[in-house]
Protein backbone atom coordinates (compact mmCIF):
# COMPACT_ATOMS: atom_id res chain seq x y z
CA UNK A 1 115.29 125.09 179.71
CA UNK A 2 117.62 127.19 177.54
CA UNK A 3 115.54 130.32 175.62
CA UNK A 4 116.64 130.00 172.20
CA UNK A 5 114.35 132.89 170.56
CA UNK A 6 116.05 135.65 169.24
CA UNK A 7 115.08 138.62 169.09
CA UNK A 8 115.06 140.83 166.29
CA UNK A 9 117.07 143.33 167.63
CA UNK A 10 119.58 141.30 169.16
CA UNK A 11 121.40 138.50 167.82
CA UNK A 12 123.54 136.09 169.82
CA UNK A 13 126.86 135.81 167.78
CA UNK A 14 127.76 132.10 168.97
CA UNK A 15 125.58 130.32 167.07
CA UNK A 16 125.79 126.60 167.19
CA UNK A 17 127.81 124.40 164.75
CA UNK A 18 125.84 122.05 162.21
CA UNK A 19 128.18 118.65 161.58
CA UNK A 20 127.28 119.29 157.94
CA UNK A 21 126.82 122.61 156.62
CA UNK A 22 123.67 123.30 154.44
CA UNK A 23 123.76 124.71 151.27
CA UNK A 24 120.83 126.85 149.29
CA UNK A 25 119.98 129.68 148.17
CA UNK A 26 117.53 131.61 151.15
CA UNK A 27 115.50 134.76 149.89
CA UNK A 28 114.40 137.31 152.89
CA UNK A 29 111.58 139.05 152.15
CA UNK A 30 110.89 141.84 154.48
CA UNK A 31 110.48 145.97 154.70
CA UNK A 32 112.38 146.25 158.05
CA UNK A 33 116.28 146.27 157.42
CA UNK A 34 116.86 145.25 160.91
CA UNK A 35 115.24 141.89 160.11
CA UNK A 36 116.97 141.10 156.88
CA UNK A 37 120.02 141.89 158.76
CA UNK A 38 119.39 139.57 161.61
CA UNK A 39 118.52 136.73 159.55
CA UNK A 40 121.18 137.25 156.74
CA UNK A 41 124.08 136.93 159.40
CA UNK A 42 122.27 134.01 160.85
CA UNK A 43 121.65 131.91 157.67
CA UNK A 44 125.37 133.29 155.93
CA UNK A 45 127.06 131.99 158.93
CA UNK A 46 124.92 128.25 158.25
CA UNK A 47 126.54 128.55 155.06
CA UNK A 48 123.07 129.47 152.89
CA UNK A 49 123.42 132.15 150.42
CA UNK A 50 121.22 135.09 151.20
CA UNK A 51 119.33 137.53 148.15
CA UNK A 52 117.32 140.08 150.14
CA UNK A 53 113.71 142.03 148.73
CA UNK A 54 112.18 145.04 150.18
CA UNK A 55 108.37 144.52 148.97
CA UNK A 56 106.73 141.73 147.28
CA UNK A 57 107.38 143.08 143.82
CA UNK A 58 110.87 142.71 144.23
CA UNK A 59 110.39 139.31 145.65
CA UNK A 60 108.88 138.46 142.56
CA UNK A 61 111.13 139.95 140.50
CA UNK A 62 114.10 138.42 142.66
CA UNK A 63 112.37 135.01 142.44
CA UNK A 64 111.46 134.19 138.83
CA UNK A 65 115.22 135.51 137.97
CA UNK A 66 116.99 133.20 140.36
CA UNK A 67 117.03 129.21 141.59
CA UNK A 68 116.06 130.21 145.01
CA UNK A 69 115.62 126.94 147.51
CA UNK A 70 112.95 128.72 150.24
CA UNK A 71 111.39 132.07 150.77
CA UNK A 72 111.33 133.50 154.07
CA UNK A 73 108.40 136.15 153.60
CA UNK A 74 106.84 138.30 156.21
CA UNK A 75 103.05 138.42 156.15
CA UNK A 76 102.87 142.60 156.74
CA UNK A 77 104.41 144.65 153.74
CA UNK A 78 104.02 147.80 152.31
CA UNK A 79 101.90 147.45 149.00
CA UNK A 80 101.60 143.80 147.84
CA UNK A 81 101.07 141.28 151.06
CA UNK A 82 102.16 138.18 151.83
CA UNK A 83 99.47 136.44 150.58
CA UNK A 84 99.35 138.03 147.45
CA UNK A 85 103.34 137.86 146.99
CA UNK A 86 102.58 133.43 147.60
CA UNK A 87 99.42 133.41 145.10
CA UNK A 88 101.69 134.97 142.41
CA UNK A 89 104.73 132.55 143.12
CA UNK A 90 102.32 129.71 142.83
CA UNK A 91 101.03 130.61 139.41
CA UNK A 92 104.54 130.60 138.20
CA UNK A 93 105.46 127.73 136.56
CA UNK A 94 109.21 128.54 137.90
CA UNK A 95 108.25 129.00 142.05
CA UNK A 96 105.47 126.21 141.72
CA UNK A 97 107.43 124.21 143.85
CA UNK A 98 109.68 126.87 145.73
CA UNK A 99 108.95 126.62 149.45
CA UNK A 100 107.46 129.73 151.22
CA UNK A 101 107.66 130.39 155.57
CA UNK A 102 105.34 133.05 156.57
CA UNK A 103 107.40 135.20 159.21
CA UNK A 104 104.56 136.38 161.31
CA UNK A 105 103.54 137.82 164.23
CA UNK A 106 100.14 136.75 163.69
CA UNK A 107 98.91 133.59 165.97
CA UNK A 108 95.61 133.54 163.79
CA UNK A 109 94.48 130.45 162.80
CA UNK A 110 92.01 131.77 160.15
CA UNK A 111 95.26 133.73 158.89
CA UNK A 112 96.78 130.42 158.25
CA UNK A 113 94.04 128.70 156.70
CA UNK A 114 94.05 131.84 153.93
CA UNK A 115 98.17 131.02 153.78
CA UNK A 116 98.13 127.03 152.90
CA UNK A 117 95.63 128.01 150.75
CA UNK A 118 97.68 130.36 149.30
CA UNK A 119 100.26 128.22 149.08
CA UNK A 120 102.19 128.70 152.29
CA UNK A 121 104.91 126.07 153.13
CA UNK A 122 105.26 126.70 156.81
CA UNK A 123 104.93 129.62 159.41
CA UNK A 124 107.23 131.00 162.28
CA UNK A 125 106.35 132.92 164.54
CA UNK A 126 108.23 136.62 165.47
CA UNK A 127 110.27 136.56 167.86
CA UNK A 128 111.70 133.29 165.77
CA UNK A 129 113.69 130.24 167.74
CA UNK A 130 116.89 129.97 165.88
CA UNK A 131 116.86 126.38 166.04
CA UNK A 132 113.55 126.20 164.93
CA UNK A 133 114.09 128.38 162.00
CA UNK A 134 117.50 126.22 161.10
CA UNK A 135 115.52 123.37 161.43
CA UNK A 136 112.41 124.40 158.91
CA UNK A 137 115.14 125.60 156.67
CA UNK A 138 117.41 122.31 156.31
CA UNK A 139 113.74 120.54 155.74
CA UNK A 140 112.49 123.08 153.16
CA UNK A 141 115.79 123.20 151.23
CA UNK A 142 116.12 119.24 150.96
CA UNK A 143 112.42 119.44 149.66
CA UNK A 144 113.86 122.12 147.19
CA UNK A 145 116.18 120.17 145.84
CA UNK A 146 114.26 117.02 146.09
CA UNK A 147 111.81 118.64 143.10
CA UNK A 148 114.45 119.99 141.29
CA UNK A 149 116.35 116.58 140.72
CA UNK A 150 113.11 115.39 140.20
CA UNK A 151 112.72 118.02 137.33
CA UNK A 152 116.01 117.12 135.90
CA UNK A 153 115.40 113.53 136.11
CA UNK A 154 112.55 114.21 134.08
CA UNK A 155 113.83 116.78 131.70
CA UNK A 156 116.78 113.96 131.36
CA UNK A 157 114.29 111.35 130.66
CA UNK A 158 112.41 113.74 128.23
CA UNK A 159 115.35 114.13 126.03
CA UNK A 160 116.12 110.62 126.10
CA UNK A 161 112.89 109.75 125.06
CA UNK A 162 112.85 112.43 122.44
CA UNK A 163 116.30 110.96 121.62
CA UNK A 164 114.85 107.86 121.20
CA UNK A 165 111.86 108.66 119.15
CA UNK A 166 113.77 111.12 116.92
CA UNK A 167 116.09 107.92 116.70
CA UNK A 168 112.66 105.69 116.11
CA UNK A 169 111.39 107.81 113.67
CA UNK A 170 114.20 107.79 111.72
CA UNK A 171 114.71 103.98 111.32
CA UNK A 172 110.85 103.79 110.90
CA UNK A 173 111.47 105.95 107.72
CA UNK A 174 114.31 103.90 107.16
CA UNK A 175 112.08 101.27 107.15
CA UNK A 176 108.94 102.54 105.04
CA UNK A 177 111.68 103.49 102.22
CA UNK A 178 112.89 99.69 102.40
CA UNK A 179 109.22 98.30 102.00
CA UNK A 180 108.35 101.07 99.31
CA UNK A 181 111.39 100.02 97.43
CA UNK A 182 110.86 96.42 97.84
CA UNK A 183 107.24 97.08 96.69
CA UNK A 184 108.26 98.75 93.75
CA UNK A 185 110.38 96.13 92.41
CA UNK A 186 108.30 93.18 93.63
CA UNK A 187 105.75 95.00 90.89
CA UNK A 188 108.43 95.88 88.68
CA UNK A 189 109.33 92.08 88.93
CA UNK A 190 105.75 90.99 88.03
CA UNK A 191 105.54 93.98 84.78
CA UNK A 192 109.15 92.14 83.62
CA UNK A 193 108.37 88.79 83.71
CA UNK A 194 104.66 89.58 81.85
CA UNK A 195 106.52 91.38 79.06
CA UNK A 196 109.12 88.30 79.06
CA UNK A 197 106.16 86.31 77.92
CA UNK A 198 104.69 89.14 75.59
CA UNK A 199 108.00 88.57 73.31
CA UNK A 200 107.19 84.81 73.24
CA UNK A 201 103.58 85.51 72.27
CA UNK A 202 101.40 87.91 69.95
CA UNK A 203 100.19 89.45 73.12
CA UNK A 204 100.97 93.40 73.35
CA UNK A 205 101.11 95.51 76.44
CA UNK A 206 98.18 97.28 75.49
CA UNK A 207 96.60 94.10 75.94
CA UNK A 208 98.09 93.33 79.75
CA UNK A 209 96.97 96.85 80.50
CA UNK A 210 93.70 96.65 79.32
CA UNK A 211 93.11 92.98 81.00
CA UNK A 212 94.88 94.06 84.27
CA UNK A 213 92.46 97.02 84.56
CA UNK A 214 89.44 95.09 83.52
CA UNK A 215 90.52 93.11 86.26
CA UNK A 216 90.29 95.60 88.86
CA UNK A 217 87.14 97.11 87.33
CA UNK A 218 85.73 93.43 87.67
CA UNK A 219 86.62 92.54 91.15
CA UNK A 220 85.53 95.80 92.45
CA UNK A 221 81.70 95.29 90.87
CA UNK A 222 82.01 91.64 93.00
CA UNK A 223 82.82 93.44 96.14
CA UNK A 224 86.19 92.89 96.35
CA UNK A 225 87.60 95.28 98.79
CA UNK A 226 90.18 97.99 96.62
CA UNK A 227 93.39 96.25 98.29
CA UNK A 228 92.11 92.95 96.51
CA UNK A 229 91.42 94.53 93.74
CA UNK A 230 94.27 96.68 92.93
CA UNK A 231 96.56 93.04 93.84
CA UNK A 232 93.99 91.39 90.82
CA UNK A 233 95.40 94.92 88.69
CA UNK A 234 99.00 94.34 89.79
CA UNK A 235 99.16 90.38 89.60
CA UNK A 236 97.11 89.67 86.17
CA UNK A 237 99.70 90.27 83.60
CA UNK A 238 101.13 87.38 84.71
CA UNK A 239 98.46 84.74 83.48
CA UNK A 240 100.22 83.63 80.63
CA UNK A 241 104.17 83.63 81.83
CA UNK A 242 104.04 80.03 81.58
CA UNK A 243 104.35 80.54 77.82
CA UNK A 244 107.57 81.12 78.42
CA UNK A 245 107.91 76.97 78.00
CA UNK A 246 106.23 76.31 75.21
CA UNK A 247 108.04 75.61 71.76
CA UNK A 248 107.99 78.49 69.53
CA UNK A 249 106.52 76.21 66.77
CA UNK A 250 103.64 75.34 68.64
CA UNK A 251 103.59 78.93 70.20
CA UNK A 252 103.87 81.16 67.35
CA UNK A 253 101.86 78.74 64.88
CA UNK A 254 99.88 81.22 62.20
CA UNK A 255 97.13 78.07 61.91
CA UNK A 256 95.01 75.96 64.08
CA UNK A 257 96.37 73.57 66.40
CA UNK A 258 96.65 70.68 66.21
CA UNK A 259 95.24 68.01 68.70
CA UNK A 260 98.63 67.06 69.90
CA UNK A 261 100.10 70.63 69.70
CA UNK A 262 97.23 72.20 71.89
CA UNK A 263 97.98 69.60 74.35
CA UNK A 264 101.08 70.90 75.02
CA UNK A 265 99.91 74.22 74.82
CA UNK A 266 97.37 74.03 77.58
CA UNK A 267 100.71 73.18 79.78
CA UNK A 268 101.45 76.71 80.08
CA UNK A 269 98.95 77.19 83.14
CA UNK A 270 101.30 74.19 84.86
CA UNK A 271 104.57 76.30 83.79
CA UNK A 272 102.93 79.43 84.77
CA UNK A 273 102.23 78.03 88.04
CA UNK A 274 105.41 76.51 88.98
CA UNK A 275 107.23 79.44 87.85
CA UNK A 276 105.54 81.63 90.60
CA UNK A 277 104.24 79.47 93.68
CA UNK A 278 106.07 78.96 96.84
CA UNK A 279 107.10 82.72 96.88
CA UNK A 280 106.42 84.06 100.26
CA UNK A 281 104.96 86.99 98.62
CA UNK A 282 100.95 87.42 98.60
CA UNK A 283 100.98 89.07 95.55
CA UNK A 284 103.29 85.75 93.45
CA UNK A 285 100.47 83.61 95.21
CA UNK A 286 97.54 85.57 93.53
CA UNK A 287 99.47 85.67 90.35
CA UNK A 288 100.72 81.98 90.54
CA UNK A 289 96.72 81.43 91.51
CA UNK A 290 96.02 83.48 88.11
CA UNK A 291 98.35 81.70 86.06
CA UNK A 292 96.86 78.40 86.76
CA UNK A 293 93.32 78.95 86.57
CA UNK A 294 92.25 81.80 84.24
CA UNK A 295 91.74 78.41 81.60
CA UNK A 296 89.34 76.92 83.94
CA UNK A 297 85.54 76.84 83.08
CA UNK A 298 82.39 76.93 85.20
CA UNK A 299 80.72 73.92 83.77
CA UNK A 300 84.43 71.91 84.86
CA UNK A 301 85.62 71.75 80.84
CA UNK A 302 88.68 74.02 81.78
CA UNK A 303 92.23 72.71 81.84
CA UNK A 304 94.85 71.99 83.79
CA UNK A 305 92.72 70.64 86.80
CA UNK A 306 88.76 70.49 85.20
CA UNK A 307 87.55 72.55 88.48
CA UNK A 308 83.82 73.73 88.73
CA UNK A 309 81.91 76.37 89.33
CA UNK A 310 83.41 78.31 92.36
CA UNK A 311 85.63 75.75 92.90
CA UNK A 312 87.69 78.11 90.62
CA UNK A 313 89.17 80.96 92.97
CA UNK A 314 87.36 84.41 92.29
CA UNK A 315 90.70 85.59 90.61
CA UNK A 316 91.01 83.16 87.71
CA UNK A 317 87.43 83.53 86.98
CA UNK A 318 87.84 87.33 86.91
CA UNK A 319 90.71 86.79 85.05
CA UNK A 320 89.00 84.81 82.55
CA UNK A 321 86.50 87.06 81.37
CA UNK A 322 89.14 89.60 81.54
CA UNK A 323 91.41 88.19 78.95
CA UNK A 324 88.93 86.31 76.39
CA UNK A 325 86.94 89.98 76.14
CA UNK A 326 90.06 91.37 75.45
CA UNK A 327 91.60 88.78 72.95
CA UNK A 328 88.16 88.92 71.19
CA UNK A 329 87.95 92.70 70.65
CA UNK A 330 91.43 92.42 69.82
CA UNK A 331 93.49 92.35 66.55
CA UNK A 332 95.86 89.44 66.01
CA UNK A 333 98.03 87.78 63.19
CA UNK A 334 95.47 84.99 62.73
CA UNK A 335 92.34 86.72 63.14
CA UNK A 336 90.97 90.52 63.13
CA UNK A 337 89.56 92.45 66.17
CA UNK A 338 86.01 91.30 66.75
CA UNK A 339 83.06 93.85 67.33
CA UNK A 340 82.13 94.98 71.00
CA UNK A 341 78.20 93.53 70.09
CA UNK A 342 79.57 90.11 68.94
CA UNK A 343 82.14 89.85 72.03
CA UNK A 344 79.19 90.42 74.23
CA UNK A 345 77.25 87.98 72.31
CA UNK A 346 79.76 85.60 72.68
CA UNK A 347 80.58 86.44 76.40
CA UNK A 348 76.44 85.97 76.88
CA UNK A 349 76.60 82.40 75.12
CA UNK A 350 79.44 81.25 77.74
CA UNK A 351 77.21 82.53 80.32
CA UNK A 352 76.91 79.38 82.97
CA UNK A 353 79.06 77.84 80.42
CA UNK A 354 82.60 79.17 80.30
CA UNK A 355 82.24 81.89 82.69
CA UNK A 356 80.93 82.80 86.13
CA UNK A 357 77.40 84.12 85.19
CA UNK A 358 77.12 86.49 87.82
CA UNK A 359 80.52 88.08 86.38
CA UNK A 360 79.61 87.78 83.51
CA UNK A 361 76.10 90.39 84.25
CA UNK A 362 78.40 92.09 86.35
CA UNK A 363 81.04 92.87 83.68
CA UNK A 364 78.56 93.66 80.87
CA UNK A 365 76.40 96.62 83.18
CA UNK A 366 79.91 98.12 83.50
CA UNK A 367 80.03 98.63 80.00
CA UNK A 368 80.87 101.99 79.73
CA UNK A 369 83.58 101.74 82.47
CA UNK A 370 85.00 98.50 79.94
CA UNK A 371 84.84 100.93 77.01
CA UNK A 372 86.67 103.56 78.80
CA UNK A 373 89.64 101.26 79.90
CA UNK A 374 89.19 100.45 76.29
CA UNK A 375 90.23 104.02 74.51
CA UNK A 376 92.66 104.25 77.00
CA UNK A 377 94.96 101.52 76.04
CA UNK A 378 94.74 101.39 72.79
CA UNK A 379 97.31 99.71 70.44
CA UNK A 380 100.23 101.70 69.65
């Protein structure tokens, strides 16, 4: 059997020829010159690229500065071992994954328990077999490179994905600007058409504020959750948009009504209605829902549809309270503003009657909050 171990001293020139020549980046670590000397004319004629250190500090040094591809390290060194030199590569976030041969002339087994522990790739032995030593090399290299595509694949894939979220974010905010906008003038749609019907009527905006806000006040004393309630705030102005199609002489009669004339009147819950169902909007629904029953009465007297009791949705019964409170402590060309003692008197009388009596206790032991709203909107 052929001998090929070489010996440090001696190096046979005619080294054998690879059908594909390796490329890497090798870094020799060791104090004797005659070593590094060996091995660099050895690996440079294998077609690896050789960076040489003295001591582990330069290793180190040498290392985290450079893409190296495997460490050849001798075990015995002046100042900082072998061991020590692998422990600090593997704490490095840049050698983590650099592969490290122990040159040794140790045959301890307990010495290479400490090394994989340390981190130690693989061992050879001194004096090394040249094919061997090729042989651990090509495998160690290939490994090498293996993690670093790996770490480009994922630093590719990383930026992509950052790419992709920056790209996310950006039609999310795209988005969120849309629906804000949208939101803005479904509400400015709502305020528009309420005021459309506040130049057919006597009604002022004070008034749609103060009603709209007694509204809220109101459903949130039921237990209406705040998105519910603010929709009641939004949506109420709307209850009487169907006035929009009645006659101005029946509409903007000084006097009482008569039979006839109120009949037509008490069409403007239909008009309302029509005017703002079948939107696929939740908010048009609760204001068409408004519109069409804030006239409706708990003991089934109501118009356009006589419902009862709590077969009147919570919003036109809220709604009702709402506006007759307001139209009653409220100045207006046929009638002045009522006290706050006789509105509640009155509210109290339609008790059961008119109203929902629970929202009716409900709206008088918020008093103070009504009064408040009250000051706030006042007529201008």
């Amino acid at each position: 059997m052929p001998d090929h171990r070489v010996s440090l001293e001696v190096l046979p020139m005619e080294a054998p020829v690879l059908e594909l020549m390796p490329t890497g980046r090798i870094l020799l670590v060791d104090d004797e010159a005659g070593v590094r000397r060996v091995l660099e004319r050895l690996l440079n004629a294998e077609g690896y690229e050789v960076l040489q250190a003295v001591d582990g500090e330069q290793a180190l040094t040498i290392a985290w500065a450079h893409s190296i591809d495997t460490i050849l390290l001798d075990m015995r060194m002046p100042g900082m071992s072998g061991l020590d030199v692998c422990r600090r590569l593997r704490s490095d976030p840049r050698t983590t994954h650099t592969p490290v041969v122990f040159l040794t002339g140790l045959d301890d087994r307990g010495f290479k328990r400490e090394a994989l522990q340390a981190g130690a790739t693989d061992f050879l032995g001194k004096p090394f077999d040249k094919v061997e030593l090729l042989a651990r090399l090509r495998n160690t290299v290939r490994v090498k490179l293996y993690h670093d595509n790996l770490d480009r694949e994922r630093s590719d894939l990383r930026h992509v994905v950052q790419r992709s979220m920056q790209d996310l974010d950006t039609a999310t905010a795209r988005l969120e600007r849309l629906q804000s906008e949208l939101e803005v003038a479904r509400h400015e749609t709502i305020e528009r058409l309420a005021r459309a019907a506040e130049y057919r009527d006597d009604e002022t905006a004070a008034h749609l504020h103060r009603m709209s806000h007694y509204c809220h006040l109101l459903a949130r004393s039921a237990g209406l959750d705040e998105y519910t309630a603010e929709a009641l705030r939004i949506a109420s102005p709307m209850h009487d948009v169907g006035k929009i199609g009645i006659p101005d002489h029946i509409l903007l009669k000084p006097g009482r009504l008569t039979g006839d004339e109120f009949t037509v009147m008490k069409q403007h819950a239909e008009i309302g209605y029509r005017i703002l169902c079948d939107s696929n909007s939740q908010l048009m629904k609760l204001a068409a829902s408004i519109a069409h029953t804030h006239h409706e009465k708990w003991n089934g007297s109501g118009y356009p549809r006589a419902l009862h009791g709590e077969a009147i949705p919570i919003e036109g019964r809220i709604a009702a309270i709402a506006d007759v409170f307001d139209a009653l402590t409220s100045n207006r060309p046929y009638k002045l503003a009522w006290s706050i003692d006789d509105a509640l008197d009155y509210m109290r009388t339609g008790r059961g009657q008119h109203f929902d009596p629970n929202l009716v206790d409900l709206f008088i032991d918020s008093l103070d909050a009504v009064l408040q709203i009250r000051d706030r909107f006042q007529e201008t």
